[in-house]
N, C-alpha and C. Protein backbone atom coordinates (compact mmCIF):
# COMPACT_ATOMS: atom_id res chain seq x y z
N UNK A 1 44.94 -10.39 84.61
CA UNK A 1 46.21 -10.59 85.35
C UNK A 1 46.19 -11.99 86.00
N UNK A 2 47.36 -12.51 85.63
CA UNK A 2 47.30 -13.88 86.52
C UNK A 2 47.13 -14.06 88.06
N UNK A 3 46.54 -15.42 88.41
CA UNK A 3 46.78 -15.07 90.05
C UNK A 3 48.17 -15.28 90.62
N UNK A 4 48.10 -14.70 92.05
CA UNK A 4 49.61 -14.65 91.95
C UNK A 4 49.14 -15.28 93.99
N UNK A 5 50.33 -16.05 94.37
CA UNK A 5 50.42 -16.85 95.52
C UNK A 5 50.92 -15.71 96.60
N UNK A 6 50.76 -14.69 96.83
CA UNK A 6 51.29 -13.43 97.50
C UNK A 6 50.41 -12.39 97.88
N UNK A 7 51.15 -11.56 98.94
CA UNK A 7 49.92 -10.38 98.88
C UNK A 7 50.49 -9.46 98.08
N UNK A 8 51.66 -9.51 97.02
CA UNK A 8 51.92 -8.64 96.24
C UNK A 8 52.76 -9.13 95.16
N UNK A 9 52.84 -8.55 93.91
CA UNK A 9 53.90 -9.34 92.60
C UNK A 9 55.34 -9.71 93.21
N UNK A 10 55.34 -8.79 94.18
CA UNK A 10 57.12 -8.68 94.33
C UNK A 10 57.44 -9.82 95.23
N UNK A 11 56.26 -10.29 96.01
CA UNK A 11 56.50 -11.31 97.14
C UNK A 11 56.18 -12.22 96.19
N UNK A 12 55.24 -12.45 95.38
CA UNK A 12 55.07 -13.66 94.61
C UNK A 12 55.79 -14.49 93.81
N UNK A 13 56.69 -12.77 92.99
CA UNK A 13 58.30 -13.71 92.54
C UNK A 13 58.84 -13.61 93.37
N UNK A 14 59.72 -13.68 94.34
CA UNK A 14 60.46 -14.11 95.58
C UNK A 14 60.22 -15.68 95.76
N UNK A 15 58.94 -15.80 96.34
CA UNK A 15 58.00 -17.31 96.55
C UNK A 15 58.07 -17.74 95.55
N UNK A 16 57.49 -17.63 93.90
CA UNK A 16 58.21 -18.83 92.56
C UNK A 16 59.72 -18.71 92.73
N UNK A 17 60.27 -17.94 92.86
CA UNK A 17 61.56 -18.20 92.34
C UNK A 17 62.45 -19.23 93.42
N UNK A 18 62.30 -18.99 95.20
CA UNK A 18 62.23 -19.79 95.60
C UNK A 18 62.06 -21.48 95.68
N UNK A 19 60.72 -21.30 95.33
CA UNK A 19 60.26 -22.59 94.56
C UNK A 19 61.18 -23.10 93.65
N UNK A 20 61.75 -22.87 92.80
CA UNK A 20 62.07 -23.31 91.45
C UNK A 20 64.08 -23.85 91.98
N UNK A 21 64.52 -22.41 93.05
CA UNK A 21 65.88 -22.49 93.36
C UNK A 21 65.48 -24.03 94.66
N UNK A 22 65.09 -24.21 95.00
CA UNK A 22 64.27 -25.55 95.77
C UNK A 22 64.60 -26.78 95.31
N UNK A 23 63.48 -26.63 94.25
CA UNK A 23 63.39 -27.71 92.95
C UNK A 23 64.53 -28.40 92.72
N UNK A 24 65.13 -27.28 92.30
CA UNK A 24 66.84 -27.33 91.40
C UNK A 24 67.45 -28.03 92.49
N UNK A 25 67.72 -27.39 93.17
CA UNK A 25 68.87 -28.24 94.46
C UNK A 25 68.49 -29.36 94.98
N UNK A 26 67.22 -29.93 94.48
CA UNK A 26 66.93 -31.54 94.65
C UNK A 26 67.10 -32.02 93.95
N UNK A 27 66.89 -31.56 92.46
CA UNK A 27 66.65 -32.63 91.50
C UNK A 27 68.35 -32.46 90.81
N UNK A 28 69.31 -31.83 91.15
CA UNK A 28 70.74 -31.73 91.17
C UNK A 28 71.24 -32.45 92.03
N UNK A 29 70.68 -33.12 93.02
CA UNK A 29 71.24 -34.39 93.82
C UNK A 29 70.82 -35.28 93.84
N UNK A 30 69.63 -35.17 92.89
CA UNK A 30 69.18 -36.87 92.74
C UNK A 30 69.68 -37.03 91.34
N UNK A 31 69.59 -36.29 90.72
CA UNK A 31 69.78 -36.32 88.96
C UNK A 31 71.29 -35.66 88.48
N UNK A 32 71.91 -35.14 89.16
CA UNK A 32 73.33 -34.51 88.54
C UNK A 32 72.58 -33.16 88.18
N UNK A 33 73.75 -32.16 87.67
CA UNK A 33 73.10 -30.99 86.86
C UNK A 33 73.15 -31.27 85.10
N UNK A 34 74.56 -31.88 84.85
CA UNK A 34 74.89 -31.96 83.19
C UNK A 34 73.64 -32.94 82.78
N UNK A 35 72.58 -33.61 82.94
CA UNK A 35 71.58 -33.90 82.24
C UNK A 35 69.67 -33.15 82.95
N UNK A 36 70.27 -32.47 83.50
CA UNK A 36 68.92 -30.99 84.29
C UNK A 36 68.35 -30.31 82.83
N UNK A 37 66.85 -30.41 83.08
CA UNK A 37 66.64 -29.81 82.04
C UNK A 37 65.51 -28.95 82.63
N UNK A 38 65.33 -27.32 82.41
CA UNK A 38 64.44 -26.28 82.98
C UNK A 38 63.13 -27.04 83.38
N UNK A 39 62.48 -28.01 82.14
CA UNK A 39 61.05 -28.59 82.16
C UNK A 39 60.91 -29.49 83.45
N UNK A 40 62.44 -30.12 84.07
CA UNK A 40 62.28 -31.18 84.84
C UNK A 40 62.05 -29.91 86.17
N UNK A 41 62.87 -29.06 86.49
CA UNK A 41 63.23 -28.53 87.21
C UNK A 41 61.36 -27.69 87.83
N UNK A 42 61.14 -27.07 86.59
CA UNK A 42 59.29 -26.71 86.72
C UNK A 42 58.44 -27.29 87.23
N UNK A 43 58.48 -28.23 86.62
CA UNK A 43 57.71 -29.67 87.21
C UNK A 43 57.72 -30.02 88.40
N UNK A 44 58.63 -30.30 89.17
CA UNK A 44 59.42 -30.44 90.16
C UNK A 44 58.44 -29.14 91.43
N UNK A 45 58.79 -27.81 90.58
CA UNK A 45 57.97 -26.73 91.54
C UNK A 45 57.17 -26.20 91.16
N UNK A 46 55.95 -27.27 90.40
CA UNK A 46 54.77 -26.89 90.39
C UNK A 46 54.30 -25.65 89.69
N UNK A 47 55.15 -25.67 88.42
CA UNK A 47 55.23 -24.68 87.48
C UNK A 47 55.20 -25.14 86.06
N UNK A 48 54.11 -24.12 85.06
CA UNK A 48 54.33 -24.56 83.87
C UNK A 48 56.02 -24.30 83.30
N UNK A 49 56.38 -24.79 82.55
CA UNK A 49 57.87 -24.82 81.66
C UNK A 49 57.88 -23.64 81.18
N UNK A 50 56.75 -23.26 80.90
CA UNK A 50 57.40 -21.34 80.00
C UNK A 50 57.50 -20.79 81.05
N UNK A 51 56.81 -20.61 82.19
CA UNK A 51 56.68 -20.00 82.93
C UNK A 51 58.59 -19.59 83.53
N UNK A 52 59.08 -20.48 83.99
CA UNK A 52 60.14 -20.74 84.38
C UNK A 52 60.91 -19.45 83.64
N UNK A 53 61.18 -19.26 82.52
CA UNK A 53 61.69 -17.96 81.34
C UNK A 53 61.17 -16.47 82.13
N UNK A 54 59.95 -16.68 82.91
CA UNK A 54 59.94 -15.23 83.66
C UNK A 54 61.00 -14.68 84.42
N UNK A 55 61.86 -15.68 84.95
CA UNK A 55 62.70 -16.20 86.74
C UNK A 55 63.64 -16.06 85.74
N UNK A 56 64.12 -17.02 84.91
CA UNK A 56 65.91 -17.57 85.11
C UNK A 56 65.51 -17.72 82.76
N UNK A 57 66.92 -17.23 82.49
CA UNK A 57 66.84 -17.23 80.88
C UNK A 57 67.31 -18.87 80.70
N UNK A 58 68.21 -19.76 81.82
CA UNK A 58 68.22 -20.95 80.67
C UNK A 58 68.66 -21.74 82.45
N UNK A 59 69.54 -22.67 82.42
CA UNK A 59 69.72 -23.80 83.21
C UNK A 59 71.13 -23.08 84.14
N UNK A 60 71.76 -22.33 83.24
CA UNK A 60 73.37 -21.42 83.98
C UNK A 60 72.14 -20.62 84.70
N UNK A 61 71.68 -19.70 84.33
CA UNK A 61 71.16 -18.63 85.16
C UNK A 61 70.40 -19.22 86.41
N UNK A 62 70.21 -20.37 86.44
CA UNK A 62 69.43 -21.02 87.54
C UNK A 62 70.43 -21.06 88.38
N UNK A 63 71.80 -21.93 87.72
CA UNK A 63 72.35 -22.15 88.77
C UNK A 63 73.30 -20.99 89.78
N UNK A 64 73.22 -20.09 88.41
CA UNK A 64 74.03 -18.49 89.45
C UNK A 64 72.99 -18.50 90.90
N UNK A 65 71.78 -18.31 90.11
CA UNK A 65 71.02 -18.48 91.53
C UNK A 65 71.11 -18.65 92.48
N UNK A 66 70.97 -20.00 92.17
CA UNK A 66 70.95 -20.95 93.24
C UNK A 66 72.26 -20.26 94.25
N UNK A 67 73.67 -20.72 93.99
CA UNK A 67 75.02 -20.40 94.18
C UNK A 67 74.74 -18.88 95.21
N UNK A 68 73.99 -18.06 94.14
CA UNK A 68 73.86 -16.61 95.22
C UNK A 68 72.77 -16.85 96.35
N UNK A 69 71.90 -17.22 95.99
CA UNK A 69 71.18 -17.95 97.62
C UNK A 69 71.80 -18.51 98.62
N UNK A 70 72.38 -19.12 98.16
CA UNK A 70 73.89 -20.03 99.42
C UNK A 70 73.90 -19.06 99.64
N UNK A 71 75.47 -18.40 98.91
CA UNK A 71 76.41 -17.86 99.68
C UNK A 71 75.63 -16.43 100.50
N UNK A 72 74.64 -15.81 99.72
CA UNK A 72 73.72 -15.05 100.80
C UNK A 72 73.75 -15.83 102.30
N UNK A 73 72.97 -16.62 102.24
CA UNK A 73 72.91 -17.60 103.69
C UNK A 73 73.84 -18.11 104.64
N UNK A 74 74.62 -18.55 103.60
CA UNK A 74 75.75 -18.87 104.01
C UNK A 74 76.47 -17.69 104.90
N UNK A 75 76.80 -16.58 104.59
CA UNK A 75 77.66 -15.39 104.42
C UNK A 75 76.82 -15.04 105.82
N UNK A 76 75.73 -14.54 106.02
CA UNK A 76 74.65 -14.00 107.16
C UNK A 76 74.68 -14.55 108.43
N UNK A 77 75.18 -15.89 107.82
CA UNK A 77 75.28 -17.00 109.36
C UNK A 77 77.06 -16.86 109.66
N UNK A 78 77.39 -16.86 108.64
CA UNK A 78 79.04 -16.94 109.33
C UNK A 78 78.91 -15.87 110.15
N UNK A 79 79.14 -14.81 109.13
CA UNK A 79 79.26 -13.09 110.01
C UNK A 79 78.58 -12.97 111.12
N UNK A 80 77.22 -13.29 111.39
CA UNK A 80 77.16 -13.80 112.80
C UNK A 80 77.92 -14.24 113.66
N UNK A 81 78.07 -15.49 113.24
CA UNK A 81 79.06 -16.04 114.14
C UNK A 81 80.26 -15.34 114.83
N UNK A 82 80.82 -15.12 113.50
CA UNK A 82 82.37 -14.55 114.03
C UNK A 82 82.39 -13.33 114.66
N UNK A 83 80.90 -12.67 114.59
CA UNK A 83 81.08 -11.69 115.37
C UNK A 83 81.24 -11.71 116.62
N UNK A 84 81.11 -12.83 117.18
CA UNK A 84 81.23 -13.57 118.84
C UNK A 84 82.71 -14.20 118.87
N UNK A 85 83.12 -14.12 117.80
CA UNK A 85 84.98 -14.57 118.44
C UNK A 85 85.93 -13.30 117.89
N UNK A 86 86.80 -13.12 118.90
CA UNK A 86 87.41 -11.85 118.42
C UNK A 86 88.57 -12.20 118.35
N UNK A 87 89.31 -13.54 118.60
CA UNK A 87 90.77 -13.64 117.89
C UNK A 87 90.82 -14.04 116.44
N UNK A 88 91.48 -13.66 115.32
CA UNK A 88 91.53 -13.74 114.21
C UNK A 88 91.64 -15.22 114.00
N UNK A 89 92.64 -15.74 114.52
CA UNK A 89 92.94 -17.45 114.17
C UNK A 89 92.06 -18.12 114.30
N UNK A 90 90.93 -17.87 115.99
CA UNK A 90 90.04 -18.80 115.88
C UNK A 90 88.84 -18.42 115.19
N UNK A 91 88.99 -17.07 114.47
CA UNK A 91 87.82 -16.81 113.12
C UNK A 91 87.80 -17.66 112.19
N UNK A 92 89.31 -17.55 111.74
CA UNK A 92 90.09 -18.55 110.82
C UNK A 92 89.82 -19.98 110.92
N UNK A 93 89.43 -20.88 111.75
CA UNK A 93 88.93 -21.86 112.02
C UNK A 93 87.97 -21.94 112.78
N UNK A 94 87.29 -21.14 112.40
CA UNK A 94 85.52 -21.68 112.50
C UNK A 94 85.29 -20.99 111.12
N UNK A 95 85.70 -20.10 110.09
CA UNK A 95 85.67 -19.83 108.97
C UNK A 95 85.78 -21.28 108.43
N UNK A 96 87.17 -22.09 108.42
CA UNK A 96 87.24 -23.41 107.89
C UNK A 96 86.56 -24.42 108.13
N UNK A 97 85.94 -24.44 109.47
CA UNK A 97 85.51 -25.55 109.99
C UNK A 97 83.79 -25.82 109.38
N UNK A 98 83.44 -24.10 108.98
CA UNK A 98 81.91 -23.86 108.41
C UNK A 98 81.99 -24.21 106.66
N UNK A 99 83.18 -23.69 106.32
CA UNK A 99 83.08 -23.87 104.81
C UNK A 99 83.40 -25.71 104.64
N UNK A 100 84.46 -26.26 105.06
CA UNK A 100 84.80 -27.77 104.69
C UNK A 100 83.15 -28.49 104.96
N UNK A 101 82.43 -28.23 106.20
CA UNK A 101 81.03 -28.68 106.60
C UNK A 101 79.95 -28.64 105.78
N UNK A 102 80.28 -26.98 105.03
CA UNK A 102 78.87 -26.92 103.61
C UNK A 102 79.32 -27.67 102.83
N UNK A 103 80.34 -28.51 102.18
CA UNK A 103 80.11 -28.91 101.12
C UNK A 103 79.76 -30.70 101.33
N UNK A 104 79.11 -30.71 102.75
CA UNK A 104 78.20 -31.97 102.66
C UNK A 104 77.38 -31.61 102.58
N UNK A 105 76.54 -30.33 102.39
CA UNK A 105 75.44 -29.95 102.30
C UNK A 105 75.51 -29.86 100.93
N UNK A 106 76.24 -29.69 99.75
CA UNK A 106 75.92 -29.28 98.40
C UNK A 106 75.14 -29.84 97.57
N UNK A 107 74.51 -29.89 96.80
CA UNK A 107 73.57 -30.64 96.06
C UNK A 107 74.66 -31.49 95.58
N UNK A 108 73.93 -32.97 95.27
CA UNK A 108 74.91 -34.03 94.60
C UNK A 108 75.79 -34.18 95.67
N UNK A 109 76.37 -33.66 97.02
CA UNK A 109 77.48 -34.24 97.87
C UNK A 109 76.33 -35.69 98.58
N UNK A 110 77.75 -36.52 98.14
CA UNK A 110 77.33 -37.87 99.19
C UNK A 110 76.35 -38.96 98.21
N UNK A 111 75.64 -37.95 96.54
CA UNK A 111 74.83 -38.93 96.10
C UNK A 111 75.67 -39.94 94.30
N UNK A 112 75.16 -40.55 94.17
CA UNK A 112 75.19 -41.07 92.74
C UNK A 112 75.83 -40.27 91.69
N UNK A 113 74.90 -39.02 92.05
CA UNK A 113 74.96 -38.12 90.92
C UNK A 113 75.88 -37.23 90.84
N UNK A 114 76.76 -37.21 91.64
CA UNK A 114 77.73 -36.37 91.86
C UNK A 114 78.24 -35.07 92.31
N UNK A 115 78.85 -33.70 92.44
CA UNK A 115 78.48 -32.71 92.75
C UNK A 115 78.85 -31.73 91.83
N UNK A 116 78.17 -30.59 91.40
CA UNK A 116 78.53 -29.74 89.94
C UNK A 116 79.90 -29.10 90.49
N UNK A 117 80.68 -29.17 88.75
CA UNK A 117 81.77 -29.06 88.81
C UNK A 117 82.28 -27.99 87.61
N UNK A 118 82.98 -27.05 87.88
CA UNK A 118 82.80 -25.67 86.97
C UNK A 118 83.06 -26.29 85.84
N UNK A 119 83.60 -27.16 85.47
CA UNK A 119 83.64 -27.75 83.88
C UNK A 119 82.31 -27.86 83.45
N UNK A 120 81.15 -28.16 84.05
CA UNK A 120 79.74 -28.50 83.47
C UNK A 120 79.44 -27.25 82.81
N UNK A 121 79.45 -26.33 83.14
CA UNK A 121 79.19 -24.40 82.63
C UNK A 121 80.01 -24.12 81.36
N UNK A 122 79.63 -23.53 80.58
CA UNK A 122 80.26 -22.22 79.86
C UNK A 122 81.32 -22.39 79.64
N UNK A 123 82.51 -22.44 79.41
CA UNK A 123 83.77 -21.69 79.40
C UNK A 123 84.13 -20.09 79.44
N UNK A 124 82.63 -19.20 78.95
CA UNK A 124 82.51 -18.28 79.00
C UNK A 124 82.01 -17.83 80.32
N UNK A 125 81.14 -18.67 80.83
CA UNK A 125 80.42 -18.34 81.83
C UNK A 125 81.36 -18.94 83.12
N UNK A 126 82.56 -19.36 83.32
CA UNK A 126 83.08 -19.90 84.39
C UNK A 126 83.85 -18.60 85.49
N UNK A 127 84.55 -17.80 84.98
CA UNK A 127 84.38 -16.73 85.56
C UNK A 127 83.56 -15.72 86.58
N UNK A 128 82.26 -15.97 85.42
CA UNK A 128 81.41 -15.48 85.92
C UNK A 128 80.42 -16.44 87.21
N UNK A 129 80.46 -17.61 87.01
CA UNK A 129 80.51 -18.84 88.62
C UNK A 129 81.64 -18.20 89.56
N UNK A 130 82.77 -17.89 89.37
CA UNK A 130 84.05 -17.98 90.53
C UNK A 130 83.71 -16.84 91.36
N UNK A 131 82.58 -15.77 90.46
CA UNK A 131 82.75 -14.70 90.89
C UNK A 131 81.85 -15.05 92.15
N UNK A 132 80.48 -15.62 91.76
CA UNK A 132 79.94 -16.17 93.01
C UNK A 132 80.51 -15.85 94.84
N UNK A 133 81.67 -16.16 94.16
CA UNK A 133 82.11 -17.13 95.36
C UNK A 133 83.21 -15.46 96.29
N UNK A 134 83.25 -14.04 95.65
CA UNK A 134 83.94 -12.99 95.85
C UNK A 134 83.75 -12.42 97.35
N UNK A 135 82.07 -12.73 97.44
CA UNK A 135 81.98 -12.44 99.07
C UNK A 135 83.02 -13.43 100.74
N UNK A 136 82.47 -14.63 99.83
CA UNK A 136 83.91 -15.15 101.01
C UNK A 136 85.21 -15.02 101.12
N UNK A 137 85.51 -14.92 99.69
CA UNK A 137 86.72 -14.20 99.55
C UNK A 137 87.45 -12.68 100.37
N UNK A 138 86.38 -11.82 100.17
CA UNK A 138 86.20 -10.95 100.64
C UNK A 138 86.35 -11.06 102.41
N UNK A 139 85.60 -11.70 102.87
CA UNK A 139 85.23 -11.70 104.36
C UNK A 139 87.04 -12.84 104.65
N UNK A 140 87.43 -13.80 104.08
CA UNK A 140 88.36 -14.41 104.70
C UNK A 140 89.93 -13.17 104.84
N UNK A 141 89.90 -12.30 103.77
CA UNK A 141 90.61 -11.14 103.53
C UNK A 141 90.59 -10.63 104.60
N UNK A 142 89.18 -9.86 104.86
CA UNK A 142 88.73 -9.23 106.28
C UNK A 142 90.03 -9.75 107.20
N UNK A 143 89.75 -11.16 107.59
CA UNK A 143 90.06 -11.48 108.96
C UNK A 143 91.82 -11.94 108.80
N UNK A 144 92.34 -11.70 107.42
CA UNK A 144 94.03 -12.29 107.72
C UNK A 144 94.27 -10.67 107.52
N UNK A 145 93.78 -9.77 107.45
CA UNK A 145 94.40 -8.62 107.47
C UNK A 145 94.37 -7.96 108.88
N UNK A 146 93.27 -8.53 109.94
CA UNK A 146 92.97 -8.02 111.14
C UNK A 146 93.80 -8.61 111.73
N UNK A 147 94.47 -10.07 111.26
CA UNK A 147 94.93 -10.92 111.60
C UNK A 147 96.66 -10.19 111.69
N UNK A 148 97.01 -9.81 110.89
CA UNK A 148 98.46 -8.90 110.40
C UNK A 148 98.23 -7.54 111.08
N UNK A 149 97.26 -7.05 111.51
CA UNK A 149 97.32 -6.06 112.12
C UNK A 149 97.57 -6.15 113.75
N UNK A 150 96.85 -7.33 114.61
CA UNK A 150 97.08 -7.82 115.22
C UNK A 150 98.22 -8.28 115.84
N UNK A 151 99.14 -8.47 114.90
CA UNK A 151 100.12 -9.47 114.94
C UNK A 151 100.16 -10.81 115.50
N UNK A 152 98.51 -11.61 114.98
CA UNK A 152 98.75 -12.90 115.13
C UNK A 152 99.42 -13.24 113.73
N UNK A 153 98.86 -12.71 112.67
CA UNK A 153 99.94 -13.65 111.68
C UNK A 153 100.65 -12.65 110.93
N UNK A 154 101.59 -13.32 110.54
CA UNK A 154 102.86 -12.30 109.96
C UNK A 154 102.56 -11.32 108.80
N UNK A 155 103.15 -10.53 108.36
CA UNK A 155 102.71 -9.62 107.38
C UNK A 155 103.58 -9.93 106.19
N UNK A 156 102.24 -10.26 104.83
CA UNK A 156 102.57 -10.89 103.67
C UNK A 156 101.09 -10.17 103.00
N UNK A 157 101.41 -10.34 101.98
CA UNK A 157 100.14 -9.56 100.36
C UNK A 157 98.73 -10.60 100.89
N UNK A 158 97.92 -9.33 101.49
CA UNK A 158 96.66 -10.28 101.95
C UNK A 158 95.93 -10.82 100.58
N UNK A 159 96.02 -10.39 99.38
CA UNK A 159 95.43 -10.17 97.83
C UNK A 159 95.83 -11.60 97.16
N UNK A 160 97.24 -11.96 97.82
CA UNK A 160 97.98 -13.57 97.65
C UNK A 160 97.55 -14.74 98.69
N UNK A 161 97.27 -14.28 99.59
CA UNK A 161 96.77 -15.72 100.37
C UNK A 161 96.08 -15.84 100.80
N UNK A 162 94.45 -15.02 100.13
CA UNK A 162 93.41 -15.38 99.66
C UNK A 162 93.07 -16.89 99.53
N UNK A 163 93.69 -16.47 98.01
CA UNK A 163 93.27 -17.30 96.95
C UNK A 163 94.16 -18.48 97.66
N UNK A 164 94.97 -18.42 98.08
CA UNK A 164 95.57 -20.01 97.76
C UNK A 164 95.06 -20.81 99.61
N UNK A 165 94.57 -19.60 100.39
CA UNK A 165 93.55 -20.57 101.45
C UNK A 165 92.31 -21.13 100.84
N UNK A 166 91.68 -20.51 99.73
CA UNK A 166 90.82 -20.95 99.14
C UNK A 166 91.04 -21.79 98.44
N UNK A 167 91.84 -21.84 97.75
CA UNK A 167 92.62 -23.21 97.17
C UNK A 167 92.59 -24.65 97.71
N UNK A 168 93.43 -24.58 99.16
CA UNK A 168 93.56 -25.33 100.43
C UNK A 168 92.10 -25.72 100.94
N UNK A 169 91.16 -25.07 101.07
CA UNK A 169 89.94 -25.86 101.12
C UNK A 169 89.29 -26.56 100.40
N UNK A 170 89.29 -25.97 99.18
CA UNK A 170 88.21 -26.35 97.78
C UNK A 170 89.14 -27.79 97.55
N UNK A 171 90.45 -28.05 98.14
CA UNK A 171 91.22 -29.06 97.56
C UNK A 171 90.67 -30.50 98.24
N UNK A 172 89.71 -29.84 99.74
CA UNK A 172 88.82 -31.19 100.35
C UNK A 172 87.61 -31.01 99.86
N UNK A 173 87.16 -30.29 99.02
CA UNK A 173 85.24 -30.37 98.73
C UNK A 173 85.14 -31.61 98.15
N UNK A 174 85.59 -32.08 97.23
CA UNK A 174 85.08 -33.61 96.21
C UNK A 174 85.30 -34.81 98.05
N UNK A 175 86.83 -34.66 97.95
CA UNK A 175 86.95 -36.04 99.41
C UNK A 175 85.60 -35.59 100.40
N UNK A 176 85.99 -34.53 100.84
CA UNK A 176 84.43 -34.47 102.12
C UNK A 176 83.06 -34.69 101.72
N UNK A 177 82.73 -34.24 100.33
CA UNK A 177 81.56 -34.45 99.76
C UNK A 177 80.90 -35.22 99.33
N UNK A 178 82.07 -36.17 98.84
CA UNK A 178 81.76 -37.87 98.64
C UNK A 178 81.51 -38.77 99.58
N UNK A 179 82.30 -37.71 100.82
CA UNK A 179 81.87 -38.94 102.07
C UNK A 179 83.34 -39.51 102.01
N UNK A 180 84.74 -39.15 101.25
CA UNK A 180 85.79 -40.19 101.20
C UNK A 180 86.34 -39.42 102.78
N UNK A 181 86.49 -38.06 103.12
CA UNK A 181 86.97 -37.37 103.92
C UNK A 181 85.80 -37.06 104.90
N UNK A 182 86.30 -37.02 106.42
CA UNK A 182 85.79 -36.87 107.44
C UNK A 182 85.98 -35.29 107.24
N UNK A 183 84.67 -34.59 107.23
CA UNK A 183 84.75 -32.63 107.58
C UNK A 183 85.50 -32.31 108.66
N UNK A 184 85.34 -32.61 109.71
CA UNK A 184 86.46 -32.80 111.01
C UNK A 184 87.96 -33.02 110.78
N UNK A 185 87.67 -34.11 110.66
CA UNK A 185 89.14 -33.96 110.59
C UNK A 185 90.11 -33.22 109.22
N UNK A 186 89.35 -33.00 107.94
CA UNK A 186 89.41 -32.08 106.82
C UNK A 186 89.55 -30.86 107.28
N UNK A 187 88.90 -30.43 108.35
CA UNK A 187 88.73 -28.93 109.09
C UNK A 187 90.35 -28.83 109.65
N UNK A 188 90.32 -29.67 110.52
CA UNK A 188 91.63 -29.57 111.26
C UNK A 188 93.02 -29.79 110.55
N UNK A 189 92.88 -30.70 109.66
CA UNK A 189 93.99 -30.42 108.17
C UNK A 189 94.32 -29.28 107.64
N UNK A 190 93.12 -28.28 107.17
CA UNK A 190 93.34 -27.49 106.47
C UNK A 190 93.64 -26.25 107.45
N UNK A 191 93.21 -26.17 108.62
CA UNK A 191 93.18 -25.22 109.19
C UNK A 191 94.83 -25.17 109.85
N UNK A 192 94.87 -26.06 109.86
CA UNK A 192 96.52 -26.65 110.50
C UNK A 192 98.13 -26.44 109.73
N UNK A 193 97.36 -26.18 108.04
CA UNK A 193 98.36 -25.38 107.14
C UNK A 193 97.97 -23.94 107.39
N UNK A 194 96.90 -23.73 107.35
CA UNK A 194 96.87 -22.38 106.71
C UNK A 194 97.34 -21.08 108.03
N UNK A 195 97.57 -21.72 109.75
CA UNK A 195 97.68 -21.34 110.53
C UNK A 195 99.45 -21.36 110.51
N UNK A 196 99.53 -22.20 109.65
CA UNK A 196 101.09 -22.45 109.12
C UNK A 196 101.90 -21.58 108.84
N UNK A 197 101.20 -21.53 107.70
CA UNK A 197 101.13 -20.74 106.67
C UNK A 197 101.08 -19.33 107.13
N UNK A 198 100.23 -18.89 107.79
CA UNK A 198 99.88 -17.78 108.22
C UNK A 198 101.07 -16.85 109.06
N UNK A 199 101.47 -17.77 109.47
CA UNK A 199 102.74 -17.54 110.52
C UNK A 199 102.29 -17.44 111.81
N UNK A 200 100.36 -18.27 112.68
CA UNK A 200 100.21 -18.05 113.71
C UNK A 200 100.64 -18.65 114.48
C-alpha cells in the first residue's frame, strides 16, 4: 500500500486533492486555464501526473472542483454573515457587496492571463459549470422572497429576478476583475438597481 500523508485514506485524499485544487488556482492566474495542462498542474502539487487521474478524470473536472470549493467557502461565510443582519435589503447588499469583492479574488482576476470564461469548457459541459453556481442562486432567492414577505420589496416571480440580479452582477466581474472597475463603487451600482428594481 502506498504511503499516504494522513492518519487515514480519507484524510489523505482530502489533503492531495486540496493540494492539486491549490495548484490549479495558481497556476490559472499565472498561466490562464485554456493552455493548463493536468502534468503542469501535478507538478505544481508535488504529485506524479498519473497520480492526478485518482482525484479529477481530465482538466473540466478539476475545474468543477475547484468552482465547488469556492462556492462551499464562499456560501459558509456569507450565511454567516447575514445571519447578523435581519433586514432583507441590507442582506441584499452585503450579498452584493461580498459577491462583486470575490471576483478580485478569482484566479486570473487582475493578471496577464486573464480570468476563465465559460466559453473555455465544453459546450456540453457549460451547463453543467452554471450549475455550480445554484447555491447562490438559491440563498439570493431566500432573501427577495423574505424580502416580499416583509414587504420591503414588492411582490413579483422570485424564480424571474433571480437570474437577472445575477445577471446585474456577473455584468461587473470582467470590469472589477481586471482592475477596470472599483468593487465599491461596482457594489453600490449594482446594488442601487437591483434595490430599484426590487421596489425597496
Amino acid at each position: 500500500m502506498p504511503r499516504i500523508a494522513a492518519d487515514s485514506v480519507a484524510e489523505h485524499r482530502a489533503l492531495m486533492m486540496g493540494r492539486l485544487l491549490d495548484a490549479f488556482g495558481d497556476l490559472v492566474h499565472e498561466h490562464g486555464y485554456a493552455g493548463l495542462t493536468l502534468a503542469q498542474v501535478a507538478g505544481r502539487a508535488g504529485m506524479a501526473r498519473n497520480t492526478v487521474y485518482n482525484y479529477v478524470g481530465d482538466k473540466e473536472a478539476l475545474l468543477m472542483a475547484f468552482i465547488d470549493r469556492a462556492v462551499d467557502h464562499f456560501l459558509e461565510e456569507l450565511r454567516a454573515e447575514l445571519a447578523a443582519i435581519a433586514d432583507p435589503a441590507d442582506q441584499l447588499r452585503h450579498l452584493v457587496a461580498k459577491q462583486v469583492h470575490e471576483f478580485r479574488a478569482e484566479p486570473g482576476a487582475g493578471s496577464d492571463a486573464g480570468m476563465v470564461d465559460s466559453s473555455m469548457v465544453r459546450p456540453s459541459a457549460h451547463s453543467e459549470l452554471m450549475g455550480r453556481f445554484a447555491p447562490m442562486h438559491d440563498l439570493l432567492a431566500e432573501i427577495v422572497a423574505a424580502g416580499i414577505a416583509e414587504g420591503t420589496f414588492r411582490d413579483q416571480p422570485v424564480d424571474q429576478v433571480v437570474p437577472l440580479a445575477f445577471a446585474v452582477m456577473g455584468a461587473e466581474r470582467i470590469p472589477v476583475g481586471s482592475g477596470e472597475h472599483d468593487p465599491d463603487e461596482a457594489a453600490e451600482r449594482v446594488t442601487d438597481f437591483l434595490l430599484h428594481a426590487l421596489g425597496a
